[in-house]
C-alpha atoms as a PDB file:
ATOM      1  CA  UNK A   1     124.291  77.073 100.369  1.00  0.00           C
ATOM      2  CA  UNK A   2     127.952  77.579  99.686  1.00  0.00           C
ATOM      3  CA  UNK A   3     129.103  80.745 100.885  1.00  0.00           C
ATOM      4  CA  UNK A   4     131.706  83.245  99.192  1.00  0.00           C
ATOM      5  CA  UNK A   5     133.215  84.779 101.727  1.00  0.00           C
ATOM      6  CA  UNK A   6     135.146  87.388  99.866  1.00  0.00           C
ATOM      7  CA  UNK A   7     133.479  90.470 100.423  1.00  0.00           C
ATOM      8  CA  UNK A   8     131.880  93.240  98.335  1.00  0.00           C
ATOM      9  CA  UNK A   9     129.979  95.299 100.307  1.00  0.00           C
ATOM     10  CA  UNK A  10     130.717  96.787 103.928  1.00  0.00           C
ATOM     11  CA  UNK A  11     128.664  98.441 105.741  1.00  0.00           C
ATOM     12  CA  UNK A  12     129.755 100.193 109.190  1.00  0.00           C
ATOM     13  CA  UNK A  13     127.736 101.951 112.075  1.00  0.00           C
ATOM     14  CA  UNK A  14     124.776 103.430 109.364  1.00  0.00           C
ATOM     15  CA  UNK A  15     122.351 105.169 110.493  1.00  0.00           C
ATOM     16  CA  UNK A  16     119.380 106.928 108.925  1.00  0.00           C
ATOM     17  CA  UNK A  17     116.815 109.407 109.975  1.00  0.00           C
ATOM     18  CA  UNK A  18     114.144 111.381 108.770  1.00  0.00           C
ATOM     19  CA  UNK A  19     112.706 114.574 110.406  1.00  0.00           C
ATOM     20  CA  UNK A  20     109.094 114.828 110.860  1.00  0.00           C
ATOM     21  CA  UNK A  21     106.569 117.944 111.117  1.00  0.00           C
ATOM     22  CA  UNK A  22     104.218 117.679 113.916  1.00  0.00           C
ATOM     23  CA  UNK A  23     102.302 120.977 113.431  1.00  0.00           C
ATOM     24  CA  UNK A  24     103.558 124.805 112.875  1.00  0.00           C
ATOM     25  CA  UNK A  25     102.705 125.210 116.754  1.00  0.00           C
ATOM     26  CA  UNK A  26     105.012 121.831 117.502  1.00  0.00           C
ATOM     27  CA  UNK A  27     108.353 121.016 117.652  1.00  0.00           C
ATOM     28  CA  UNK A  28     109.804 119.117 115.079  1.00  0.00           C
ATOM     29  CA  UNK A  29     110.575 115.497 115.475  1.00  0.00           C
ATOM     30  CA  UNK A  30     113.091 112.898 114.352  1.00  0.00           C
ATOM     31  CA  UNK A  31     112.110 109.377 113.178  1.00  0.00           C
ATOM     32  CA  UNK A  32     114.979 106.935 113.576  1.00  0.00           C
ATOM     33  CA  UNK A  33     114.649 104.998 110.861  1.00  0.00           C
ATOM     34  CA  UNK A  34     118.172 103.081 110.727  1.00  0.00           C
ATOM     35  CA  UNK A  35     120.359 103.204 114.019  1.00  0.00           C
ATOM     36  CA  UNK A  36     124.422 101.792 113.672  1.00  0.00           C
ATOM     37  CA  UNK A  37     123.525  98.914 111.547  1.00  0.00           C
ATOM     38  CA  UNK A  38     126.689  97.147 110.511  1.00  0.00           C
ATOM     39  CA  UNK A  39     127.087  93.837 108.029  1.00  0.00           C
ATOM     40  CA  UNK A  40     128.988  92.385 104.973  1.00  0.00           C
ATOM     41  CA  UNK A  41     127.645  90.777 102.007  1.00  0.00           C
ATOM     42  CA  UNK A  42     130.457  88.643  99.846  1.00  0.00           C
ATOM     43  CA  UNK A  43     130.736  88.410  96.535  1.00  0.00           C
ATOM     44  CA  UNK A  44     127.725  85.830  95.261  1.00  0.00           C
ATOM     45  CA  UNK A  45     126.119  85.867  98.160  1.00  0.00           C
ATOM     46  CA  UNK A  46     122.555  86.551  99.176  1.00  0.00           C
ATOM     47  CA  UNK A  47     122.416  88.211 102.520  1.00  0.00           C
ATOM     48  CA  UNK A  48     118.770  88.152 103.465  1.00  0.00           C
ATOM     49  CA  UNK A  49     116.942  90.821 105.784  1.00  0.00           C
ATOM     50  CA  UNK A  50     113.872  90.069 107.787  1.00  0.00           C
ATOM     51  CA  UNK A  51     111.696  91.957 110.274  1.00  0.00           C
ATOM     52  CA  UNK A  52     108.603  93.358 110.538  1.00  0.00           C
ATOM     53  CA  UNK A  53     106.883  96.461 108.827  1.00  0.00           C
ATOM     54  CA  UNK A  54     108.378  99.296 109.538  1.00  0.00           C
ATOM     55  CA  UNK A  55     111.513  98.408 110.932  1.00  0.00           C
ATOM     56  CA  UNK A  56     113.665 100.060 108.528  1.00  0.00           C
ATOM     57  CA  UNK A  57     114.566  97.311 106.212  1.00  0.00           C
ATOM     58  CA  UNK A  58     113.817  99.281 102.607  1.00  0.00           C
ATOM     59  CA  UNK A  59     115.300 102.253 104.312  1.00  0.00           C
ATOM     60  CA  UNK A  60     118.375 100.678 105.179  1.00  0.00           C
ATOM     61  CA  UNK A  61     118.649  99.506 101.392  1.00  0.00           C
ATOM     62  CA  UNK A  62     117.952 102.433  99.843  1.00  0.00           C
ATOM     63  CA  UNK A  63     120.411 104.485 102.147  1.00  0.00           C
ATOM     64  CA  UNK A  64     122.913 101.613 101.295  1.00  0.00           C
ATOM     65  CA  UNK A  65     122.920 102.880  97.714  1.00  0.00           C
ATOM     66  CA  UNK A  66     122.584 106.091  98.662  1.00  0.00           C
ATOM     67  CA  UNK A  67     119.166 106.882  97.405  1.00  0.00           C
ATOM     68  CA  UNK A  68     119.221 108.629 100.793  1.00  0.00           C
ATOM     69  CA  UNK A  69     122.055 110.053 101.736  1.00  0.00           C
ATOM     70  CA  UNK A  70     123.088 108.549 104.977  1.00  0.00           C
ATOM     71  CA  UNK A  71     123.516 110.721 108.601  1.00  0.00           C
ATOM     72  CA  UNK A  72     126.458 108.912 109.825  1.00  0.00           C
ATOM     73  CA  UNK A  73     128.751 105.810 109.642  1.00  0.00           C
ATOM     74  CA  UNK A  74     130.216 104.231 106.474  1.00  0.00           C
ATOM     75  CA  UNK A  75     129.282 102.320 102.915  1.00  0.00           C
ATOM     76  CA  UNK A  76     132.534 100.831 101.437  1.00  0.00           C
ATOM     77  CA  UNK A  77     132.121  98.672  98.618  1.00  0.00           C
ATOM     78  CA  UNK A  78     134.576  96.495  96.563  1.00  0.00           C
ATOM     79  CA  UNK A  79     137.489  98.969  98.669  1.00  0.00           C
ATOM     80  CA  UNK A  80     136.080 102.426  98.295  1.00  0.00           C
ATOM     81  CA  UNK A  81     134.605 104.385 100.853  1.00  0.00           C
ATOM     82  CA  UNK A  82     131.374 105.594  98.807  1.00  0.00           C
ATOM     83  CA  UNK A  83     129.805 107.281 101.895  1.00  0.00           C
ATOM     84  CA  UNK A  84     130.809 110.996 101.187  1.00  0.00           C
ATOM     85  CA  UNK A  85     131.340 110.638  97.258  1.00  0.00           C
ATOM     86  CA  UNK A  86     129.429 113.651  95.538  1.00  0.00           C
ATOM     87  CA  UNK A  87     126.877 112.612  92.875  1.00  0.00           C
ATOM     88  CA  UNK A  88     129.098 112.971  89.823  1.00  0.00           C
ATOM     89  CA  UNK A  89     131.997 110.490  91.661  1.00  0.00           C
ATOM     90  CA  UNK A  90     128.813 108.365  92.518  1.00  0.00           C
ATOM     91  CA  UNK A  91     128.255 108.071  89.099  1.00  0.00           C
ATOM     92  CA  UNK A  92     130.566 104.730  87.986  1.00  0.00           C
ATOM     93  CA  UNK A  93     129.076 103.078  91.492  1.00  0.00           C
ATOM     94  CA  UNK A  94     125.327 103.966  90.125  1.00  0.00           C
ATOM     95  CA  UNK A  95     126.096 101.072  87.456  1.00  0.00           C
ATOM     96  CA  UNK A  96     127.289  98.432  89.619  1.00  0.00           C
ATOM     97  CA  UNK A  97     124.790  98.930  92.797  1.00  0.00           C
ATOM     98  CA  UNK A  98     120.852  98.708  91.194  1.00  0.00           C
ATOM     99  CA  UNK A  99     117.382  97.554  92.676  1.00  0.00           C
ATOM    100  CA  UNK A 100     114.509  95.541  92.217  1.00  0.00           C
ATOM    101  CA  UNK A 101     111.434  97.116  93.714  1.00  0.00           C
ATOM    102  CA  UNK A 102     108.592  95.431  95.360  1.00  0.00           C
ATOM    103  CA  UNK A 103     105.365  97.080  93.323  1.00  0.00           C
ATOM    104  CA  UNK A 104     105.626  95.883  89.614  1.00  0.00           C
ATOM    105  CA  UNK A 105     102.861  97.865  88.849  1.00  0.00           C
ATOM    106  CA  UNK A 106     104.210 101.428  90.153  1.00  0.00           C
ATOM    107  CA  UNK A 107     107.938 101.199  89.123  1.00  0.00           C
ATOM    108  CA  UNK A 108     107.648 101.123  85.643  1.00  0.00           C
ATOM    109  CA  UNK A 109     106.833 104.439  83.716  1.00  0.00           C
ATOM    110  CA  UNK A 110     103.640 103.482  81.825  1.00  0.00           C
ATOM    111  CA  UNK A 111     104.680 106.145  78.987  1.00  0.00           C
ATOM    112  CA  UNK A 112     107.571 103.777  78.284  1.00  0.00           C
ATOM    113  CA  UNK A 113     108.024 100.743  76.302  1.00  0.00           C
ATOM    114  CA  UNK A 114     109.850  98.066  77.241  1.00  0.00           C
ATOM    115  CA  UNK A 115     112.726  98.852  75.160  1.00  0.00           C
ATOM    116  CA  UNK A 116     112.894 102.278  76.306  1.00  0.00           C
ATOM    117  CA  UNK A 117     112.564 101.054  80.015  1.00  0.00           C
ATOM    118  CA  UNK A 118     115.087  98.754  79.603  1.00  0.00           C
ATOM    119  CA  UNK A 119     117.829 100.846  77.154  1.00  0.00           C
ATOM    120  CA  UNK A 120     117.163 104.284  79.384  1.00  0.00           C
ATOM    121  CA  UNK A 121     120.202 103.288  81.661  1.00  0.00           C
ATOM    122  CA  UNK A 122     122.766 102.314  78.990  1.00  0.00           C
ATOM    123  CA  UNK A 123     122.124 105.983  77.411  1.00  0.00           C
ATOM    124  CA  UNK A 124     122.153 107.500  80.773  1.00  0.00           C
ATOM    125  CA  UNK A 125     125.732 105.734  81.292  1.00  0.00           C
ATOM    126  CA  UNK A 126     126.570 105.121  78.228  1.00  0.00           C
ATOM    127  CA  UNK A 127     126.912 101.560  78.667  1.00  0.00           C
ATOM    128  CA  UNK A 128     126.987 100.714  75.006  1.00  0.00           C
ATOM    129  CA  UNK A 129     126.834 102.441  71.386  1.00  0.00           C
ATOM    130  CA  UNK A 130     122.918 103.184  70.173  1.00  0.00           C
ATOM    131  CA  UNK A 131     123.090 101.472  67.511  1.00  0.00           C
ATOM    132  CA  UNK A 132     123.716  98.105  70.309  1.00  0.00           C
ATOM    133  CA  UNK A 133     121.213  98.523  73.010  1.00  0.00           C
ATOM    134  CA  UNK A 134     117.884  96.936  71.968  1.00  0.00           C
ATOM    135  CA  UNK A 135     120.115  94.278  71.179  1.00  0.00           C
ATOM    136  CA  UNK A 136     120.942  93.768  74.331  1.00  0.00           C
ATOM    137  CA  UNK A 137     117.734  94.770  75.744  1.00  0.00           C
ATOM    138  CA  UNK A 138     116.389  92.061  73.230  1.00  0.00           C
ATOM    139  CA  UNK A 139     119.276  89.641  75.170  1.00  0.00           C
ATOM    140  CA  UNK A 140     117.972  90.754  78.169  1.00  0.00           C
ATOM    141  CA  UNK A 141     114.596  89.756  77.461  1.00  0.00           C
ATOM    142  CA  UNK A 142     115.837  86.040  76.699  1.00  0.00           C
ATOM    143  CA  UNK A 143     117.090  86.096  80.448  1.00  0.00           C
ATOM    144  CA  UNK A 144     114.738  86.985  82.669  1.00  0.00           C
ATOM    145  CA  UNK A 145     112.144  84.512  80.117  1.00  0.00           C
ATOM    146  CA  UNK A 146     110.187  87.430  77.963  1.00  0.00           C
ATOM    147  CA  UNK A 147     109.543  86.940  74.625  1.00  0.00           C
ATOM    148  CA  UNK A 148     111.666  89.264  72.068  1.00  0.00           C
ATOM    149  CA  UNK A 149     108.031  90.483  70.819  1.00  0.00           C
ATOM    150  CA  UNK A 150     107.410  92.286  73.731  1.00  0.00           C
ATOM    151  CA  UNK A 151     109.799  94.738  73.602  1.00  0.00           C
ATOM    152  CA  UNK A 152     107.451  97.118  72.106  1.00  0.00           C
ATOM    153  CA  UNK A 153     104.900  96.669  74.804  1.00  0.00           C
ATOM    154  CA  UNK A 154     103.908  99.064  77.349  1.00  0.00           C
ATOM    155  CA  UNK A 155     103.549  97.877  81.070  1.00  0.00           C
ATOM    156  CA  UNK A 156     100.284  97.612  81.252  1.00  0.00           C
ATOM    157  CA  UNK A 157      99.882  94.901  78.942  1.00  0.00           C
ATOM    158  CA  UNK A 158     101.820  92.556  81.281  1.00  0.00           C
ATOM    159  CA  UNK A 159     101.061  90.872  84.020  1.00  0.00           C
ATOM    160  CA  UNK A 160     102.461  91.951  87.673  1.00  0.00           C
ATOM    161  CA  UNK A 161     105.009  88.527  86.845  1.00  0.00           C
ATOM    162  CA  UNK A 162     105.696  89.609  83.795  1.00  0.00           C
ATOM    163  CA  UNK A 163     106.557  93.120  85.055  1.00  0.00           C
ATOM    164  CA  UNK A 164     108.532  92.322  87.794  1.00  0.00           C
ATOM    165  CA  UNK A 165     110.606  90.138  85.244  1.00  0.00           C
ATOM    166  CA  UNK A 166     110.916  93.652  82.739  1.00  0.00           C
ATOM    167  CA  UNK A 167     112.047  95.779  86.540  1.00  0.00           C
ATOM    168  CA  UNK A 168     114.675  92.541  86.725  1.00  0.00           C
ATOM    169  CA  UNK A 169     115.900  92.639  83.001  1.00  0.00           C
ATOM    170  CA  UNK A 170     116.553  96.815  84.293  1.00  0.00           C
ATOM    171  CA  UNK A 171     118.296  96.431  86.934  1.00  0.00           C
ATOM    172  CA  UNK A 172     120.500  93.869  84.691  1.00  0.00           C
ATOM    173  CA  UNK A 173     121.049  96.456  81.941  1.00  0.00           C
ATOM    174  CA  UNK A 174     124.483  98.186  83.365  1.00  0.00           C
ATOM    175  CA  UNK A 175     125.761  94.717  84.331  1.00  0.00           C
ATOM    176  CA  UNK A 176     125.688  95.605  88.204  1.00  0.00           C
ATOM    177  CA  UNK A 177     127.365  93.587  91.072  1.00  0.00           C
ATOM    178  CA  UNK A 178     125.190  94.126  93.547  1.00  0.00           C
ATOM    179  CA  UNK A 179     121.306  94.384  93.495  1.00  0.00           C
ATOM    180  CA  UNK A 180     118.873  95.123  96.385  1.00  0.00           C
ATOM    181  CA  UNK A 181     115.908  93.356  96.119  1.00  0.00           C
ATOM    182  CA  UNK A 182     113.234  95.155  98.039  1.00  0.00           C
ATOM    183  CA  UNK A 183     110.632  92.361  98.912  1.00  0.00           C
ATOM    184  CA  UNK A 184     110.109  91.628  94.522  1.00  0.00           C
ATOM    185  CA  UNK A 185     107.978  89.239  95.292  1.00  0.00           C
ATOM    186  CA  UNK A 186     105.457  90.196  97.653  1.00  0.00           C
ATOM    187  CA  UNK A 187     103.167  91.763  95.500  1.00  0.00           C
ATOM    188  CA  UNK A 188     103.053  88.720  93.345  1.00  0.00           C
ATOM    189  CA  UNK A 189     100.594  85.821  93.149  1.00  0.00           C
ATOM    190  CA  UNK A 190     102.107  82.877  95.297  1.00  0.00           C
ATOM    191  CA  UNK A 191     102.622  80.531  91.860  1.00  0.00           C
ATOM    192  CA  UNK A 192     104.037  83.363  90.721  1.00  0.00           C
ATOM    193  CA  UNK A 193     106.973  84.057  93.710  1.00  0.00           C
ATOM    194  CA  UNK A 194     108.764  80.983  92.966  1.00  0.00           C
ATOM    195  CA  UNK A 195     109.844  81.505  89.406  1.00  0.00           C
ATOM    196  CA  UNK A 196     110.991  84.922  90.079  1.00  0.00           C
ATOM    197  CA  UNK A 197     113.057  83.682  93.133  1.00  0.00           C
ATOM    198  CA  UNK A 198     114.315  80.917  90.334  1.00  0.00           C
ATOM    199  CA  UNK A 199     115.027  83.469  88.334  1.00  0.00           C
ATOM    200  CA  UNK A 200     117.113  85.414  90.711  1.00  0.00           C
ATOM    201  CA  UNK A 201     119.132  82.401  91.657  1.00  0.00           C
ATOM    202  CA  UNK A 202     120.231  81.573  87.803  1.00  0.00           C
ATOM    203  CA  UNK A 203     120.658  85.266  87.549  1.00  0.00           C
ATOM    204  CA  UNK A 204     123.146  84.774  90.638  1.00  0.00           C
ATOM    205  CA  UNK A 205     124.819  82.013  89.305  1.00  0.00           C
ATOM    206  CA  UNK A 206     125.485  83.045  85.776  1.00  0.00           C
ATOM    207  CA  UNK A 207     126.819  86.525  86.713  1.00  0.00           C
ATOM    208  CA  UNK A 208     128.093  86.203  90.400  1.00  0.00           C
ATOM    209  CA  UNK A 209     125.860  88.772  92.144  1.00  0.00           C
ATOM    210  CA  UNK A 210     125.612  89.825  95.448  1.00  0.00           C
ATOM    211  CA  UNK A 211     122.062  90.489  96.588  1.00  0.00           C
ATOM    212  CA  UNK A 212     120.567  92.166  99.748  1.00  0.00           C
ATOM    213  CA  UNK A 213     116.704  90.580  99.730  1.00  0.00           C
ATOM    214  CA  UNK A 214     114.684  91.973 101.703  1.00  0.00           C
ATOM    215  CA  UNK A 215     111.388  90.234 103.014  1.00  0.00           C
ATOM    216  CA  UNK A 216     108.817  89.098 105.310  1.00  0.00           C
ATOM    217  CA  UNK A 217     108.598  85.528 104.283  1.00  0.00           C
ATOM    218  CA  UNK A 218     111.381  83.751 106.860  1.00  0.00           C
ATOM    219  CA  UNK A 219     110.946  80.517 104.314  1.00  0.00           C
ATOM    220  CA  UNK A 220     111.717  81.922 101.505  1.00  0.00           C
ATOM    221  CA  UNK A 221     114.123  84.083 102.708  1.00  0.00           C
ATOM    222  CA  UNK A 222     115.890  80.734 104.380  1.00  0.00           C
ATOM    223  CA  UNK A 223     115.638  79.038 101.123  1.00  0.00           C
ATOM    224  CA  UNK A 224     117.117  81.680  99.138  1.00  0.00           C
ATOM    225  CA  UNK A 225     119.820  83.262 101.344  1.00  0.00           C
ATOM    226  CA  UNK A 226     123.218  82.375 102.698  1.00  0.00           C
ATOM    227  CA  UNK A 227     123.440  84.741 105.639  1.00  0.00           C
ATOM    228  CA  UNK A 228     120.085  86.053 107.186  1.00  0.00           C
ATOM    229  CA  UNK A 229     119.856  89.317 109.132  1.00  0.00           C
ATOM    230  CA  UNK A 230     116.749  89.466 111.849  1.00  0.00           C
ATOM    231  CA  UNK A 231     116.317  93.890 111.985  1.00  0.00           C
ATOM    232  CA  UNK A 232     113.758  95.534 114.697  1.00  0.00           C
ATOM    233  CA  UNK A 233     113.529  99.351 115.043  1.00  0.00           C
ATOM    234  CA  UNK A 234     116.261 100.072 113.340  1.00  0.00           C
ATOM    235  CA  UNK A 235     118.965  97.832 114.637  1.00  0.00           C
ATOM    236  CA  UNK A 236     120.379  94.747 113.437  1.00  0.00           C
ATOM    237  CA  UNK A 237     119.263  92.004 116.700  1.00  0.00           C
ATOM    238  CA  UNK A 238     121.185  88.788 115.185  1.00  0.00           C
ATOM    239  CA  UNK A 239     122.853  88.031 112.043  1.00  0.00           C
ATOM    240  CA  UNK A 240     124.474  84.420 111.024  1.00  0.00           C
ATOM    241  CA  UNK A 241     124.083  81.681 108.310  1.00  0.00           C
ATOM    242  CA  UNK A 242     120.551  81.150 107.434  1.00  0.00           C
ATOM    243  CA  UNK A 243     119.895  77.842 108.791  1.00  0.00           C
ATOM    244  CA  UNK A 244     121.683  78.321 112.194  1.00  0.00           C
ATOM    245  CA  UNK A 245     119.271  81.650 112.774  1.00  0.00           C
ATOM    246  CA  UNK A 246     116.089  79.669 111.390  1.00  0.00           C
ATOM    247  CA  UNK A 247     117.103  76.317 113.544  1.00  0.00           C
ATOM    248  CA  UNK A 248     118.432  77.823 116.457  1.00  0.00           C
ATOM    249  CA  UNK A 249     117.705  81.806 117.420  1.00  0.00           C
ATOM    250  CA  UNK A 250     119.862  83.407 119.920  1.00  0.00           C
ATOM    251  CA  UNK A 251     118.020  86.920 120.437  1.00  0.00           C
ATOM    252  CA  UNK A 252     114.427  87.144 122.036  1.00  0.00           C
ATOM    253  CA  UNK A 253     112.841  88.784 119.081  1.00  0.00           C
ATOM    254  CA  UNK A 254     114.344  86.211 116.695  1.00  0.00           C
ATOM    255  CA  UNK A 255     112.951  83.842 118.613  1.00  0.00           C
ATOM    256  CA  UNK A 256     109.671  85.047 118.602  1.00  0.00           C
ATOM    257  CA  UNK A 257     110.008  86.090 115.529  1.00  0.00           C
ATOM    258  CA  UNK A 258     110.583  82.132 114.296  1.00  0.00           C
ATOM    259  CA  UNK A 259     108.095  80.759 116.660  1.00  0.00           C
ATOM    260  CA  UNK A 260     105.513  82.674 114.030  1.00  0.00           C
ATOM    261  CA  UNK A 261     106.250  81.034 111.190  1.00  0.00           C
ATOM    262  CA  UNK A 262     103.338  78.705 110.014  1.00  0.00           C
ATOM    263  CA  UNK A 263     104.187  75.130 109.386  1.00  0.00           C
ATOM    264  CA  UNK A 264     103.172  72.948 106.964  1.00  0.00           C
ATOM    265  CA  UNK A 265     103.800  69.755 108.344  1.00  0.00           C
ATOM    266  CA  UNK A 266     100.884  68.665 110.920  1.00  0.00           C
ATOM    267  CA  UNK A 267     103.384  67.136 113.480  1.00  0.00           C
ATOM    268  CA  UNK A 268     105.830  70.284 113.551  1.00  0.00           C
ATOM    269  CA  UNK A 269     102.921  72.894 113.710  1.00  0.00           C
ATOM    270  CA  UNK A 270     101.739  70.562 117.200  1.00  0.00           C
ATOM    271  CA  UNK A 271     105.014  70.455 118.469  1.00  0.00           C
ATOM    272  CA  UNK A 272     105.909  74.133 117.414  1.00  0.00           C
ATOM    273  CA  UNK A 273     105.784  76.527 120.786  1.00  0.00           C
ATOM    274  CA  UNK A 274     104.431  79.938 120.036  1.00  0.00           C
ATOM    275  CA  UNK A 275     106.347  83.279 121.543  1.00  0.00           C
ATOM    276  CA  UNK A 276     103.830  85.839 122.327  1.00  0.00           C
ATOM    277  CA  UNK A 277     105.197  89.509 122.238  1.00  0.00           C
ATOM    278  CA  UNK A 278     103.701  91.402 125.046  1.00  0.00           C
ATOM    279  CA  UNK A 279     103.445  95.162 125.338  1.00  0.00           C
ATOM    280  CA  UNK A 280     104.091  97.723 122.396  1.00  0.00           C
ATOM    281  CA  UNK A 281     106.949  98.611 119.903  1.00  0.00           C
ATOM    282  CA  UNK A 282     108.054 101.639 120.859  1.00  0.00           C
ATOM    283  CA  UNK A 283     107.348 104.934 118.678  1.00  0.00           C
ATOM    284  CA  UNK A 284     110.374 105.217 116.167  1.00  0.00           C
ATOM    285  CA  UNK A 285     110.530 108.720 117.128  1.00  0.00           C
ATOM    286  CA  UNK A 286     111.136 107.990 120.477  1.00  0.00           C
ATOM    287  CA  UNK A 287     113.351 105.191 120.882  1.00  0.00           C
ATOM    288  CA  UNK A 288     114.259 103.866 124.510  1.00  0.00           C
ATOM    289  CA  UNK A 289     117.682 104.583 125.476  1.00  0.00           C
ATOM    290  CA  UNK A 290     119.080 101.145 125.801  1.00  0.00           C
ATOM    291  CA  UNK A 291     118.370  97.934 123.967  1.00  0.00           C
ATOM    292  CA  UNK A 292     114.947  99.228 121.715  1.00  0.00           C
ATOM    293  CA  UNK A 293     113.619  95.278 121.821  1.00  0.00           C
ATOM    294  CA  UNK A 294     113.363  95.840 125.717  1.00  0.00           C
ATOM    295  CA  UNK A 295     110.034  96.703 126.660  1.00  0.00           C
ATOM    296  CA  UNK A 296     108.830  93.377 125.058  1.00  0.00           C
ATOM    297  CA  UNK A 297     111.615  91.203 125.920  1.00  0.00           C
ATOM    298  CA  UNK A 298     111.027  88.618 128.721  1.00  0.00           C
ATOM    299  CA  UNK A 299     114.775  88.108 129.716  1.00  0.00           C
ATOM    300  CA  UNK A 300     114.960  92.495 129.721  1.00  0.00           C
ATOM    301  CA  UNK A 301     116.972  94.216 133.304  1.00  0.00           C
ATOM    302  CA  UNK A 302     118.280  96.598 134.337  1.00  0.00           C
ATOM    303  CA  UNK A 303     121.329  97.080 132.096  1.00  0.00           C
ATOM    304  CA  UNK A 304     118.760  96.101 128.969  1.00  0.00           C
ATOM    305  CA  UNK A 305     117.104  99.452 129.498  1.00  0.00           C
ATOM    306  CA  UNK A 306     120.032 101.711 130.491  1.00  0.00           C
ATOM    307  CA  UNK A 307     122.657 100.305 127.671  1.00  0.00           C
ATOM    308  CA  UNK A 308     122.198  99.238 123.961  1.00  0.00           C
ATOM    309  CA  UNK A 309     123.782  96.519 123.245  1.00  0.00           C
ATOM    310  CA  UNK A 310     126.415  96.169 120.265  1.00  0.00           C
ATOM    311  CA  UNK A 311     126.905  93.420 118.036  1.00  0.00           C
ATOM    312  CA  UNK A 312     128.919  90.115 119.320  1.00  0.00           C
ATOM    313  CA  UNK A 313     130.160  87.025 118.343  1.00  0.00           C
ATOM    314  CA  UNK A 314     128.413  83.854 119.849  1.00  0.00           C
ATOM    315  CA  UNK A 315     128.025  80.096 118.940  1.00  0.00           C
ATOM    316  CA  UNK A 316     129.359  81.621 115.227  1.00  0.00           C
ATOM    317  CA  UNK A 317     127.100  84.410 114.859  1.00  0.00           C
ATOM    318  CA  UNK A 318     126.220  88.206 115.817  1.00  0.00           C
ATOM    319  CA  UNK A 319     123.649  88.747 118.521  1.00  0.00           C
ATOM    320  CA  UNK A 320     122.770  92.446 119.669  1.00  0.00           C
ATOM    321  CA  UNK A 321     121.887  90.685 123.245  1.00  0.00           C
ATOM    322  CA  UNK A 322     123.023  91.229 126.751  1.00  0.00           C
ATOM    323  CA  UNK A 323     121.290  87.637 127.935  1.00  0.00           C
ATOM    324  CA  UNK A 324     121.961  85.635 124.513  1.00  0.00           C
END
């Protein structure tokens, strides 16, 4: 895929944590949830973000748009440092930064309709005049393929595709820029996943939207995505354009981490070496001083567990790797 390269989102150094109660007799501890992750996302492009559960991905998207508030580093986006900005200055940024969730079934307010659902953030920003909205909510419809019927329909009548197409035609409501897309399709039926990914893409097209997608699926995410970014405890281990990272991974875990992916042609899947992991992630709480992929990581030293490694270019991409 064709890559803008003009970019709309920055992010520098984030991190995110989250303090945890272990007991009145216990200390507290702190889960380290996102730790200096750094990346750009262009205008129309899809940056996508893989890795497995619980390595921070939603967290880093939702502390992106500052549904947490982040602990330190920077957000700029399209040339404004949003990072500090109190919630009323937030406000105009609200509109252009939305999300698609991954449950259809638990993001939608059942006592809503799907005109409410849909007009609730135009009266909340005031997008358009009253008298206007379920006209566009009825436009809306049209786009993400819902008939103009259903806008009097509660969630429950629809199907989990269906519903995840009404969370879409929300997020489109304040006509944003950017939209995270936290993992919208894994809760759906697999002949179901492709025509919302479709439906993304014209969405992308039409309107020139930026997306961070977040997901499991390496294939879909490859297919989808212009710039792919492989996260593991945390930390960002290797970003670059999708196909270099799928075809040829620099970093240890992104290697392993490809070696996993099933294949559907016979004669790949025999040829295909897999990567075992050995040993244990390590507790998020208590993260290893130097590179937190080291305990697993055949190629790990000395330096590996003493010194976390930052970022760097090589062969046209960013590997977090002292032996790329």
């Amino acid at each position: 895929m064709t890559r803008v390269s003009e970019p709309l989102l920055r992010v520098e150094n984030l991190s995110k944590s989250f303090p945890v109660d272990n007991g009145w007799l216990r200390k507290k501890s702190v889960l380290q949830a996102v730790s200096g992750v750094s990346l750009t996302i262009g205008r129309g492009e899809t940056f996508g973000l893989v890795g497995e559960s619980g390595c921070g991905k939603s967290t880093l998207g939702r502390t992106i748009l500052k549904v947490y508030e982040p602990d330190g580093g920077r957000i700029v986006f399209d040339g404004t440092d949003i990072t500090g900005l109190k919630p009323q200055a937030m406000r105009p940024y609200r509109a252009k930064m939305q999300m698609v969730f991954q449950d259809p079934y638990a993001s939608l307010n059942p006592r809503f309709t799907v005109g409410e659902l849909i007009t609730e953030p135009m009266r909340v920003h005031h997008l358009c005049p009253p008298g206007e909205q379920n006209e566009r909510a009825l436009a809306l419809l049209d786009t993400v393929g819902l008939k103009r019927d259903h806008l009097n329909r509660y969630p429950h009548e629809f199907s989990g595709g269906q519903r995840q197409r009404i969370g879409i035609a929300r997020a489109l409501a304040l006509n944003p820029e950017f939209i995270v897309c936290d993992e919208p399709i894994s809760a759906l039926d697999v002949s179901i996943q492709a025509q919302i990914v479709n439906l993304l893409m014209r969405i992308q097209r039409e309107g020139n939207l930026s997306y961070l997608f977040i997901a499991h699926d390496l294939n879909m995410v490859r297919f989808l995505s212009h710039r792919i970014g492989v996260m593991y405890m945390g930390s960002i281990m290797e970003t670059g354009e999708a196909d270099a990272v799928c075809d040829q991974p620099m970093h240890p875990y992104t290697q392993a981490l490809i070696s996993a992916v099933p294949q559907m042609d016979p004669e790949t899947a025999r040829k295909q070496r897999r990567i075992p992991l050995k040993g244990e992630a390590p507790s998020p709480m208590h993260l290893p001083a130097g590179c937190p992929f080291a305990p697993r990581c055949p190629r790990a030293d000395g330096i590996c567990r003493e010194e976390k490694p930052c970022l760097k270019p090589v062969s046209g991409r960013l590997v977090a790797c002292h032996h790329p």
